[in-house]
Protein backbone atom coordinates (compact mmCIF):
# COMPACT_ATOMS: atom_id res chain seq x y z
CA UNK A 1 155.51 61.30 165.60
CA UNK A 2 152.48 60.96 167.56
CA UNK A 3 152.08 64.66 168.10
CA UNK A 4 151.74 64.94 163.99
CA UNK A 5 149.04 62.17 163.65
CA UNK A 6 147.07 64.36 166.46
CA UNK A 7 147.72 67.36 164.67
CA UNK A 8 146.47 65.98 161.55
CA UNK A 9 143.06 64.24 162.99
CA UNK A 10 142.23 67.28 164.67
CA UNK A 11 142.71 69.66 161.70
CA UNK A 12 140.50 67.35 159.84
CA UNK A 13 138.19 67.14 162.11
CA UNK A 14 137.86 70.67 162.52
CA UNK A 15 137.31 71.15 158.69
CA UNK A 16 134.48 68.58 158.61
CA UNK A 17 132.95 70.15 161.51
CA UNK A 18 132.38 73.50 160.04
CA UNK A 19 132.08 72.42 156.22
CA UNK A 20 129.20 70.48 158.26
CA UNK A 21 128.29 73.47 159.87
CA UNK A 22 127.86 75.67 156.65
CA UNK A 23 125.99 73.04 155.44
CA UNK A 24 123.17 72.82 157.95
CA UNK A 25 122.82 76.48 157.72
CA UNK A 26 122.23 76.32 153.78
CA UNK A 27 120.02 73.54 154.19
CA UNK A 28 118.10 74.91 157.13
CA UNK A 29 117.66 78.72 154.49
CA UNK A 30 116.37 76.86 151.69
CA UNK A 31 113.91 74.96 153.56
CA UNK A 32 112.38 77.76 155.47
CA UNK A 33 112.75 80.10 152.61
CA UNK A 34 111.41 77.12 149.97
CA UNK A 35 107.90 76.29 152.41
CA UNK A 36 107.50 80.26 152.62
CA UNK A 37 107.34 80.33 148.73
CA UNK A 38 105.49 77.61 148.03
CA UNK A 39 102.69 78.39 150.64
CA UNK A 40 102.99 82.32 148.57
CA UNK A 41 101.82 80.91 145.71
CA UNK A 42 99.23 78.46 147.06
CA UNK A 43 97.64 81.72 148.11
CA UNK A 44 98.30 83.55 145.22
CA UNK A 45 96.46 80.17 143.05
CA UNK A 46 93.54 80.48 145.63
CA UNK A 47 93.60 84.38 145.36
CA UNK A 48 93.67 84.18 141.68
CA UNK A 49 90.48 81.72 141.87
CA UNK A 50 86.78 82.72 140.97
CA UNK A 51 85.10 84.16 143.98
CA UNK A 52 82.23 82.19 146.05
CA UNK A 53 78.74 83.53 145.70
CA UNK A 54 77.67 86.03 147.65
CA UNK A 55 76.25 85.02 150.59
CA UNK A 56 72.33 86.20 151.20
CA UNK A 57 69.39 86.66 153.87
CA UNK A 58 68.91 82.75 153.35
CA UNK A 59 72.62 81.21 153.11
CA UNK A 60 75.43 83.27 155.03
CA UNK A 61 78.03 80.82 154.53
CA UNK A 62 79.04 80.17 150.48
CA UNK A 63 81.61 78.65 148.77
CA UNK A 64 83.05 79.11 145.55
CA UNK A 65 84.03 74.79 144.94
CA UNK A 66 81.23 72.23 145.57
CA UNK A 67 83.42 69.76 144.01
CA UNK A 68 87.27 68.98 145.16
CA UNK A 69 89.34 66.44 143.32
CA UNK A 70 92.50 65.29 145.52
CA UNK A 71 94.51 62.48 146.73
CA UNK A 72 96.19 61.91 150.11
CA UNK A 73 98.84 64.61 151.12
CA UNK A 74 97.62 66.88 148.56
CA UNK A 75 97.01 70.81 149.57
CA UNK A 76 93.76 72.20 149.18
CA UNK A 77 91.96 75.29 149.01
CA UNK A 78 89.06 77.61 148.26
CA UNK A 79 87.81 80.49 148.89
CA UNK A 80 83.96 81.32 151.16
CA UNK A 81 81.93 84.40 151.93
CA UNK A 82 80.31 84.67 155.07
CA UNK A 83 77.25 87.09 156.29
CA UNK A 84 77.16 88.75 159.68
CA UNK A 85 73.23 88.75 159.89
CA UNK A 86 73.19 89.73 163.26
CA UNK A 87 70.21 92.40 163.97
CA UNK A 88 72.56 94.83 166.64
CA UNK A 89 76.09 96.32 165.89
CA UNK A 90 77.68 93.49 166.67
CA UNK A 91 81.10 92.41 164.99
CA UNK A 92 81.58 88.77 163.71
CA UNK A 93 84.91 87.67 164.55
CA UNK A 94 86.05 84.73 161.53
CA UNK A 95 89.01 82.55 163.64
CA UNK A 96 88.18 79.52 163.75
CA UNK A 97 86.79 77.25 160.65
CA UNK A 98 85.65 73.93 161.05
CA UNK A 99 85.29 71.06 158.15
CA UNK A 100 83.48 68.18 159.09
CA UNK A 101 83.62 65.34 156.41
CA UNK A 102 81.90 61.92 156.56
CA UNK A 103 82.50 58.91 156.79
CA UNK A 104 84.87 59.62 159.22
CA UNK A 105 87.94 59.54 160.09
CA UNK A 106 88.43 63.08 158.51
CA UNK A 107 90.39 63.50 155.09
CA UNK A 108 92.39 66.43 157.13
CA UNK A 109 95.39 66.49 158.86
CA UNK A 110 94.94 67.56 162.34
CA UNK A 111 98.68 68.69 162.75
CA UNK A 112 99.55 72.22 163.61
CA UNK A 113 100.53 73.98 160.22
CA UNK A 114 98.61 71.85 157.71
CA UNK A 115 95.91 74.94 158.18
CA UNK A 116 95.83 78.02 157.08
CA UNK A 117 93.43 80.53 157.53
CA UNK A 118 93.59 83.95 157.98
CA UNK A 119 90.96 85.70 160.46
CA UNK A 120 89.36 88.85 160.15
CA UNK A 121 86.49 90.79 161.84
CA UNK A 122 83.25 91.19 159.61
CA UNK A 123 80.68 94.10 160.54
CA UNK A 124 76.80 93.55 161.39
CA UNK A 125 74.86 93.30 158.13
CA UNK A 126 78.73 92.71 156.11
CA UNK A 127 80.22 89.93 154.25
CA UNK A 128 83.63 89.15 153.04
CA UNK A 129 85.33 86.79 151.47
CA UNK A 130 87.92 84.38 152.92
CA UNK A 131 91.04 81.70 151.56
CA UNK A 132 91.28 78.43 153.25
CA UNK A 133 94.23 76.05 152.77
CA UNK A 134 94.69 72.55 154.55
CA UNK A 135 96.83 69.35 153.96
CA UNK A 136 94.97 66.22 153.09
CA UNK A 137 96.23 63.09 155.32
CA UNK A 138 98.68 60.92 153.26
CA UNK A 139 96.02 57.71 152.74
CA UNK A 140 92.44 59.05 152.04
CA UNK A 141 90.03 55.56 153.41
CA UNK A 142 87.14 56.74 151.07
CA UNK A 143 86.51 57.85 147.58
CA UNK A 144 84.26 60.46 148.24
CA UNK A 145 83.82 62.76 151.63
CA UNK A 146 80.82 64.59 151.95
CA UNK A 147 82.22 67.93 154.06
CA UNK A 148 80.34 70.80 155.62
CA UNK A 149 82.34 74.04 156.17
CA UNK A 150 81.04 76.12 159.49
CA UNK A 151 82.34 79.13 161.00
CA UNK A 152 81.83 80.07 164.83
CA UNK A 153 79.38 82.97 165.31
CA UNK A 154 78.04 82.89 162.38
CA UNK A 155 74.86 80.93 160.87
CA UNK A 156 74.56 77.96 158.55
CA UNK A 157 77.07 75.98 156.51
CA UNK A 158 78.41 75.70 152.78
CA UNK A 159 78.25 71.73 151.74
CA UNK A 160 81.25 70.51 149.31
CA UNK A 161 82.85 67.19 148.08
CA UNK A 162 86.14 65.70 147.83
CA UNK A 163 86.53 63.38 145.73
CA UNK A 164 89.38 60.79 145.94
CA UNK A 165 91.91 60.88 142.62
């Protein structure tokens, strides 16, 4: 008889395990698969947005929203030119952004992921045009951040807001 309750428990067991199996694997496809779509058409809203200025002789950094309205964990984004003034054939390499807000500490969320930016090579005497997407940290401590957006390698800064919802 006890051979029977074994049988039994182990049959079970086996059943939960991979019914628990199959459903780690669905769960695990439709969050990968769900945070690829959603970060597709974050792009696709910033891609679809009005583009910044274009950047001159006087200001080679632009941006196309002076004003942000948020609140904590929100995703942002917006698009910026930027203008390789440099006098010899010398390519600007665009891979690393920096956003400096005050007061501090910053609105942004400093973990790996909450950024994205794409980089790309810009010409001497070029511009182009850039998106730029990053997570806002769950509890914003001010209402308003005064943020300056610089790029390495190249000159100047575009200035922008975010306001607190």
């Amino acid at each position: 008889m006890l051979k029977k309750g074994s049988l039994a428990i182990s049959t079970n067991a086996i059943v939960v395990l991979i019914i628990a199996v199959v459903m780690l694997a669905l769960i695990l496809t439709l969050v990968t698969t769900g945070f690829g779509l959603i970060e597709d058409r974050f792009f696709e809203a910033i891609s679809e947005e009005q583009d910044p200025p274009g950047p001159s002789g006087t200001q080679h950094v632009t941006i196309n929203k002076q004003n942000i309205r948020a609140s904590g964990g929100d995703r942002i984004g917006f698009k910026f030119a930027v203008l390789n003034v440099d006098d010899n054939p010398r390519i600007l390499t665009v891979d690393d952004v920096h956003v400096e807000c005050s007061p501090t500490p910053s609105p942004f969320r400093e973990q790996e992921g909450d950024t994205i930016f794409l980089s790309s090579e810009i010409p001497s005497g070029e511009a182009a045009v850039f998106s730029y997407a990053s997570r806002l940290s769950g509890s914003l401590t001010s209402d308003v951040y005064l943020c300056a957006l610089r790029i390495d390698g190249a000159r100047g800064q575009a200035s922008f807001q975010i306001d607190r919802r």
